[in-house]
C-alpha atoms as a PDB file:
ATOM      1  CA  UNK A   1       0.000   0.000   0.000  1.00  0.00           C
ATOM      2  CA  UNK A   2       3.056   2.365   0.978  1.00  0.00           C
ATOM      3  CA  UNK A   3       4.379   1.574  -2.072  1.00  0.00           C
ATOM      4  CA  UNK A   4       1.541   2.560  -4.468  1.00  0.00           C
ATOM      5  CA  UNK A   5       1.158   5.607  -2.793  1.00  0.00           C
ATOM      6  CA  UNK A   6       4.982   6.674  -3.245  1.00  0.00           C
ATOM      7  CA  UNK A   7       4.419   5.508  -7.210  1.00  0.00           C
ATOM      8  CA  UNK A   8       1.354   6.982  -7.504  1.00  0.00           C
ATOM      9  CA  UNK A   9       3.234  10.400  -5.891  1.00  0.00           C
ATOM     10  CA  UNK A  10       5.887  10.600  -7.785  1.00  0.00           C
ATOM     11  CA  UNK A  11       3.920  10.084 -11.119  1.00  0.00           C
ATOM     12  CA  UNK A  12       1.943  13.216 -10.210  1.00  0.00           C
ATOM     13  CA  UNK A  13       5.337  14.642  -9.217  1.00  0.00           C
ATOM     14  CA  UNK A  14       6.963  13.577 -12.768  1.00  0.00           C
ATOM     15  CA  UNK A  15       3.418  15.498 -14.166  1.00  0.00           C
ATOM     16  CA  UNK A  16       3.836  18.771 -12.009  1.00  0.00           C
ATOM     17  CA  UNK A  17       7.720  18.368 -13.527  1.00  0.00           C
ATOM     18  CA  UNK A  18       6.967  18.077 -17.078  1.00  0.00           C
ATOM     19  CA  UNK A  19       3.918  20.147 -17.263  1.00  0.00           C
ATOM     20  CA  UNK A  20       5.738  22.990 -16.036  1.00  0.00           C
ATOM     21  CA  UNK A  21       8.709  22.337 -17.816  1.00  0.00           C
ATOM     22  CA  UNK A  22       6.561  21.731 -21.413  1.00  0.00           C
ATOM     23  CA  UNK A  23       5.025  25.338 -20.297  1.00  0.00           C
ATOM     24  CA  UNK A  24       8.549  26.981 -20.056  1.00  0.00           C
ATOM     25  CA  UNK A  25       9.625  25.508 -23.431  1.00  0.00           C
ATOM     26  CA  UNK A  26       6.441  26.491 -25.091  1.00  0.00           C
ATOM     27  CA  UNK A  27       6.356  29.775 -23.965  1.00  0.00           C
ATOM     28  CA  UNK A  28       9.711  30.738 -24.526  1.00  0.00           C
ATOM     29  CA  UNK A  29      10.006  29.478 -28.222  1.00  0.00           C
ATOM     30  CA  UNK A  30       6.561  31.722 -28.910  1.00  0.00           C
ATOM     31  CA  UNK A  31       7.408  34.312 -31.518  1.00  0.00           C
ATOM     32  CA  UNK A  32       6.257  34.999 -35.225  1.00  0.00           C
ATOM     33  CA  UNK A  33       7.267  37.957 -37.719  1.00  0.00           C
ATOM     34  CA  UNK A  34       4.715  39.764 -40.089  1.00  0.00           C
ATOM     35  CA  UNK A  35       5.669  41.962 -42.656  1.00  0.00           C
ATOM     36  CA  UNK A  36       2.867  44.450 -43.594  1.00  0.00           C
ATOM     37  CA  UNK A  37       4.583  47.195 -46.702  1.00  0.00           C
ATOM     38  CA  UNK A  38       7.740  48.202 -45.558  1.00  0.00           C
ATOM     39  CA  UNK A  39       7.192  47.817 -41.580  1.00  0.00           C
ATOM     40  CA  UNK A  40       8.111  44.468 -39.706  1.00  0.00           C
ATOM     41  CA  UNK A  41       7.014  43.507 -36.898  1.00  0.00           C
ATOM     42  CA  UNK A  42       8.151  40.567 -34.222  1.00  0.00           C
ATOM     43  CA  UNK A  43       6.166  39.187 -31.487  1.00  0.00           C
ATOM     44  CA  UNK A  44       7.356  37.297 -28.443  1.00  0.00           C
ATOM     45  CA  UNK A  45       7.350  36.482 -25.130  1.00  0.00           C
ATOM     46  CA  UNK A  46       9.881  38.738 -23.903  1.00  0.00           C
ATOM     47  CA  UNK A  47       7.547  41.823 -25.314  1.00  0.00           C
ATOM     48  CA  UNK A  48       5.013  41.044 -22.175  1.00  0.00           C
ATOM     49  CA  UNK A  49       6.402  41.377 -18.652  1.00  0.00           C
ATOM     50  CA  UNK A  50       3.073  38.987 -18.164  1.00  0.00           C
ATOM     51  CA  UNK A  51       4.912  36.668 -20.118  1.00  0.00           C
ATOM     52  CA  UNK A  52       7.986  37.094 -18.847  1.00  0.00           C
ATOM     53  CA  UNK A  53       6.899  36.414 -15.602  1.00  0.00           C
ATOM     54  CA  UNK A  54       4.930  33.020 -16.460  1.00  0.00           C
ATOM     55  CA  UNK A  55       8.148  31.444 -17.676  1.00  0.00           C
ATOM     56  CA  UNK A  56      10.584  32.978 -14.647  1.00  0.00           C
ATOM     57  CA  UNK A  57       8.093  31.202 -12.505  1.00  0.00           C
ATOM     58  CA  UNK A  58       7.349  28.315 -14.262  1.00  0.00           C
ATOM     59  CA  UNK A  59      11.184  28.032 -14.454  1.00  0.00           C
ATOM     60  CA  UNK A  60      11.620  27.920 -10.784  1.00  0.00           C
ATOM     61  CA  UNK A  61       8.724  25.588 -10.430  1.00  0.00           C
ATOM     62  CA  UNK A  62      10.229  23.103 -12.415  1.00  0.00           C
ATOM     63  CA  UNK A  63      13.817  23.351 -11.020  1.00  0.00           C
ATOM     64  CA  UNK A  64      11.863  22.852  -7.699  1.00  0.00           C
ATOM     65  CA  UNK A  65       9.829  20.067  -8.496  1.00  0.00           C
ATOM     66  CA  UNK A  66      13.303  18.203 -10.180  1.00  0.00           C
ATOM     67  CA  UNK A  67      14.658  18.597  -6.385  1.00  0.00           C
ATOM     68  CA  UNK A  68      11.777  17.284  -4.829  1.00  0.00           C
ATOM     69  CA  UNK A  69      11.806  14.246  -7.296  1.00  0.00           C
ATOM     70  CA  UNK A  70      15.140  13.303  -6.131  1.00  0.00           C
ATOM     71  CA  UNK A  71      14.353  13.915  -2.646  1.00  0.00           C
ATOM     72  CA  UNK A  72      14.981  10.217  -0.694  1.00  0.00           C
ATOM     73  CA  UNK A  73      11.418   9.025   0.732  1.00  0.00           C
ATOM     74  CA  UNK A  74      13.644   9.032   4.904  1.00  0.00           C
ATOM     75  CA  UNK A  75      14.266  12.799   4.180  1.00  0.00           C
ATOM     76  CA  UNK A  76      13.154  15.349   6.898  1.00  0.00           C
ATOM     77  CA  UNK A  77      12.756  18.286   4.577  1.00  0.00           C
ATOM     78  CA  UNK A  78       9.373  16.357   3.251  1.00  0.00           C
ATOM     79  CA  UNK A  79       8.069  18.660   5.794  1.00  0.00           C
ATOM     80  CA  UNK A  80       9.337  21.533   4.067  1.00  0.00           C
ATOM     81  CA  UNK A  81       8.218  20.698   0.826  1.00  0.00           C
ATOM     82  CA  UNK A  82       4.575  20.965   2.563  1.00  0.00           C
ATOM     83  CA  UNK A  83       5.153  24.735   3.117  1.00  0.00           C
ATOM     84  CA  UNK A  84       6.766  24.725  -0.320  1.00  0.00           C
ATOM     85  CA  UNK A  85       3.933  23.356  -2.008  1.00  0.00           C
ATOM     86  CA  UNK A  86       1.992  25.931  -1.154  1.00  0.00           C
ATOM     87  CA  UNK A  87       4.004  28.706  -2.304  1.00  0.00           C
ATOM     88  CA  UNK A  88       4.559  27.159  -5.600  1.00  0.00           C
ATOM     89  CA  UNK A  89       1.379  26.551  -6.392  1.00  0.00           C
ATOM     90  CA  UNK A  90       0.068  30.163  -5.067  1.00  0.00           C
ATOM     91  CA  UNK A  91       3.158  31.340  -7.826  1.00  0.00           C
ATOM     92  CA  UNK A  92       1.795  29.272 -10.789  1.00  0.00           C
ATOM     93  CA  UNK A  93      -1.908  30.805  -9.783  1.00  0.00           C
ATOM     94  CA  UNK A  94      -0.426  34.205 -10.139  1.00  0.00           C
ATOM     95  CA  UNK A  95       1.737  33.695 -13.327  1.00  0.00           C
ATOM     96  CA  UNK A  96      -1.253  31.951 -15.053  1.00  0.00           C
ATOM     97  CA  UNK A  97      -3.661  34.884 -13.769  1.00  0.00           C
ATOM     98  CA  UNK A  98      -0.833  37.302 -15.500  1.00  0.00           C
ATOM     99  CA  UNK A  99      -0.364  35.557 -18.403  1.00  0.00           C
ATOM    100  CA  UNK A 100      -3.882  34.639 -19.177  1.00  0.00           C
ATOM    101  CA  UNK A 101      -5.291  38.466 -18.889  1.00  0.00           C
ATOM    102  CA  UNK A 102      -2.617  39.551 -21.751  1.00  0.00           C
ATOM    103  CA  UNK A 103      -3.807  36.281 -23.433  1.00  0.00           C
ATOM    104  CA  UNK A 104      -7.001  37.349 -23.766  1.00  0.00           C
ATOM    105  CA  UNK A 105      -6.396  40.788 -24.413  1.00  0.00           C
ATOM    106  CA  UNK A 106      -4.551  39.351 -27.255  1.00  0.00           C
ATOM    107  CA  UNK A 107      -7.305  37.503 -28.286  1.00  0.00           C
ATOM    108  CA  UNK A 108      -9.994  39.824 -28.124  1.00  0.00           C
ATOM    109  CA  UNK A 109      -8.546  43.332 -27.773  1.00  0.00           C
ATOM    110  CA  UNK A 110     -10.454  46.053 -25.933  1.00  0.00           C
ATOM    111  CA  UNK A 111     -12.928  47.884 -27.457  1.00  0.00           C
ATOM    112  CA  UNK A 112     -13.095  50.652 -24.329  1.00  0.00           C
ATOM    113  CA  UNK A 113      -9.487  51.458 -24.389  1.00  0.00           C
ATOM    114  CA  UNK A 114      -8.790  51.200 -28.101  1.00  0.00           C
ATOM    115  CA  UNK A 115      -6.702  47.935 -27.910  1.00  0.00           C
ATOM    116  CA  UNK A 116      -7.156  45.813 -31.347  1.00  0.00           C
ATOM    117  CA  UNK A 117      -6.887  41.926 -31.181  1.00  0.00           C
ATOM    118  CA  UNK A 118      -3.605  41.033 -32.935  1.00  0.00           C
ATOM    119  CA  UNK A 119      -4.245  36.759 -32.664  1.00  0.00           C
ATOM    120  CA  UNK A 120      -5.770  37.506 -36.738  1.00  0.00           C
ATOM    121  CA  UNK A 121      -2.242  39.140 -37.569  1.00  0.00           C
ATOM    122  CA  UNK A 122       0.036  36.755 -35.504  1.00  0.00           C
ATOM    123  CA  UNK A 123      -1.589  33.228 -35.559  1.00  0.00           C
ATOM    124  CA  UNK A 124       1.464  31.081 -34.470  1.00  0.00           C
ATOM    125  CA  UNK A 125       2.231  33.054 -31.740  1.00  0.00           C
ATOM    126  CA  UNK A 126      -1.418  32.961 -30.324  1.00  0.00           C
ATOM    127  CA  UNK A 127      -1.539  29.320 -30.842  1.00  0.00           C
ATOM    128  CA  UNK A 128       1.697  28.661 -28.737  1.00  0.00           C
ATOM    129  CA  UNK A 129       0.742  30.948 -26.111  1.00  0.00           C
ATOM    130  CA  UNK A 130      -2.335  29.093 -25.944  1.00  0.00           C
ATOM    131  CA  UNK A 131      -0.486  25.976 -25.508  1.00  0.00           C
ATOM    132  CA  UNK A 132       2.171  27.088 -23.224  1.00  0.00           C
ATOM    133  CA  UNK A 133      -1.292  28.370 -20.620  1.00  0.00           C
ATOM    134  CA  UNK A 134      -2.981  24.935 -21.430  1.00  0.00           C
ATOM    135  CA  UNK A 135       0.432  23.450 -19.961  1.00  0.00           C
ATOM    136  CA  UNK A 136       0.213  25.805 -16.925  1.00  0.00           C
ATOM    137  CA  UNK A 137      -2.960  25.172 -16.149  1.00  0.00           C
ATOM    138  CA  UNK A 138      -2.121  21.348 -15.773  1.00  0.00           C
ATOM    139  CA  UNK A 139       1.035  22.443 -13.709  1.00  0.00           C
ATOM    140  CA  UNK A 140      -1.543  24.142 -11.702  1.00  0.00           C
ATOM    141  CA  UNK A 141      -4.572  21.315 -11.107  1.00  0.00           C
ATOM    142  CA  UNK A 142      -1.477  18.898 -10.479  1.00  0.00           C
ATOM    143  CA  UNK A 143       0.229  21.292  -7.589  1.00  0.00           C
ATOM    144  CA  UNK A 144      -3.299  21.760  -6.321  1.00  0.00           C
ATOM    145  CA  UNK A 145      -3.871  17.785  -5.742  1.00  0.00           C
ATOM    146  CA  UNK A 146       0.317  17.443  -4.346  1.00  0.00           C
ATOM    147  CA  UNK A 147      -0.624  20.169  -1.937  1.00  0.00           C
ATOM    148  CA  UNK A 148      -4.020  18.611  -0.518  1.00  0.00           C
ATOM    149  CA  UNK A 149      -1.934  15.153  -0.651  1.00  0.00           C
ATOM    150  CA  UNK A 150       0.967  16.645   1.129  1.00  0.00           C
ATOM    151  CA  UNK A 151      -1.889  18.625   3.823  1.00  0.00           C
ATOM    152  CA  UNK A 152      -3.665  15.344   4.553  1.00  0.00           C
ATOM    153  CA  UNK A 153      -0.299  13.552   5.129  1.00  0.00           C
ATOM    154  CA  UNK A 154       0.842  16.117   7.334  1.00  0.00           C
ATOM    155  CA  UNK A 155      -2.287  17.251   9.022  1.00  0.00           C
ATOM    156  CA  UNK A 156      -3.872  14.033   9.161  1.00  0.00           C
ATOM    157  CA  UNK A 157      -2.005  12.285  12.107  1.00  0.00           C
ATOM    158  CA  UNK A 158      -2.206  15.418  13.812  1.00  0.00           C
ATOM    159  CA  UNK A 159      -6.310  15.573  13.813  1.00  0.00           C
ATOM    160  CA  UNK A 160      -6.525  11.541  14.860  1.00  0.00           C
ATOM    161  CA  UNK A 161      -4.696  12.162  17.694  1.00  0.00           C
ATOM    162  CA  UNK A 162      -6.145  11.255  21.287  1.00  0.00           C
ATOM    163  CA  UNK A 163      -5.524  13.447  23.951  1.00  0.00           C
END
């Protein structure tokens, strides 16, 4: 039974890993060049501070989650990665929150403050963005379930306690 569970948590570990890490590489290979007469323009990540922050963060998720997939089952800082848990997964809620308001700004534009949709000019672009938040939001549903696991397994023996 012990042993299920570990599989069972590091598969959903391995997910948290490589949807995070799929979201970095996604994101960060997102650009597309129009031409329209003489002018060129270039889209890419690294024109959105939104952006930019989804993939710093996502990048530190998925550094963090490597660590805590080579973290030996005996180790004491399993406690720690409770606490860390939670912060990770409150920084992939912010990042996606970020990125997916310029998303859809992208998408749609703003009619009140004059913004035009540019996803008809820059297709490509769009579509990997839409991929990279896709991957994020997986990163995020899978830190969500690792952080109620790790809260039951911590809290748990705690609340059966008899006094």
């Amino acid at each position: 039974m012990a042993n299920t569970r570990r599989i069972c948590l590091l598969l959903l570990r391995f997910l948290a890993f490589a949807a995070t890490f799929s979201a970095v590489i996604v994101m960060a290979t997102s650009h597309e060049r129009i031409s329209f007469l003489t002018i060129s323009f270039e889209t890419k990540y690294t024109n959105s501070p939104s952006f930019k922050y989804f993939v710093i963060s996502n990048s530190v998720v998925t550094v963090y989650g490597f660590c805590v997939l080579l973290l030996p089952e005996e180790s004491l800082l399993w406690r720690l990665v409770v606490a860390l848990d939670l912060v990770f997964t409150m920084l992939l809620i912010s990042s996606i929150s970020a990125a997916l308001a310029i998303a859809e700004v992208g998408k749609n534009g703003n009619t009140y403050a004059a913004w035009l949709p540019i996803c008809g000019s820059v297709p490509k672009f769009c579509h990997q963005v839409t991929g990279a938040l896709i991957a994020g939001f997986v990163a995020v549903i899978t830190y969500m379930i690792l952080l109620l696991h790790s809260l039951h397994t911590v809290l748990d023996p705690l609340l059966l306690k008899k006094i």
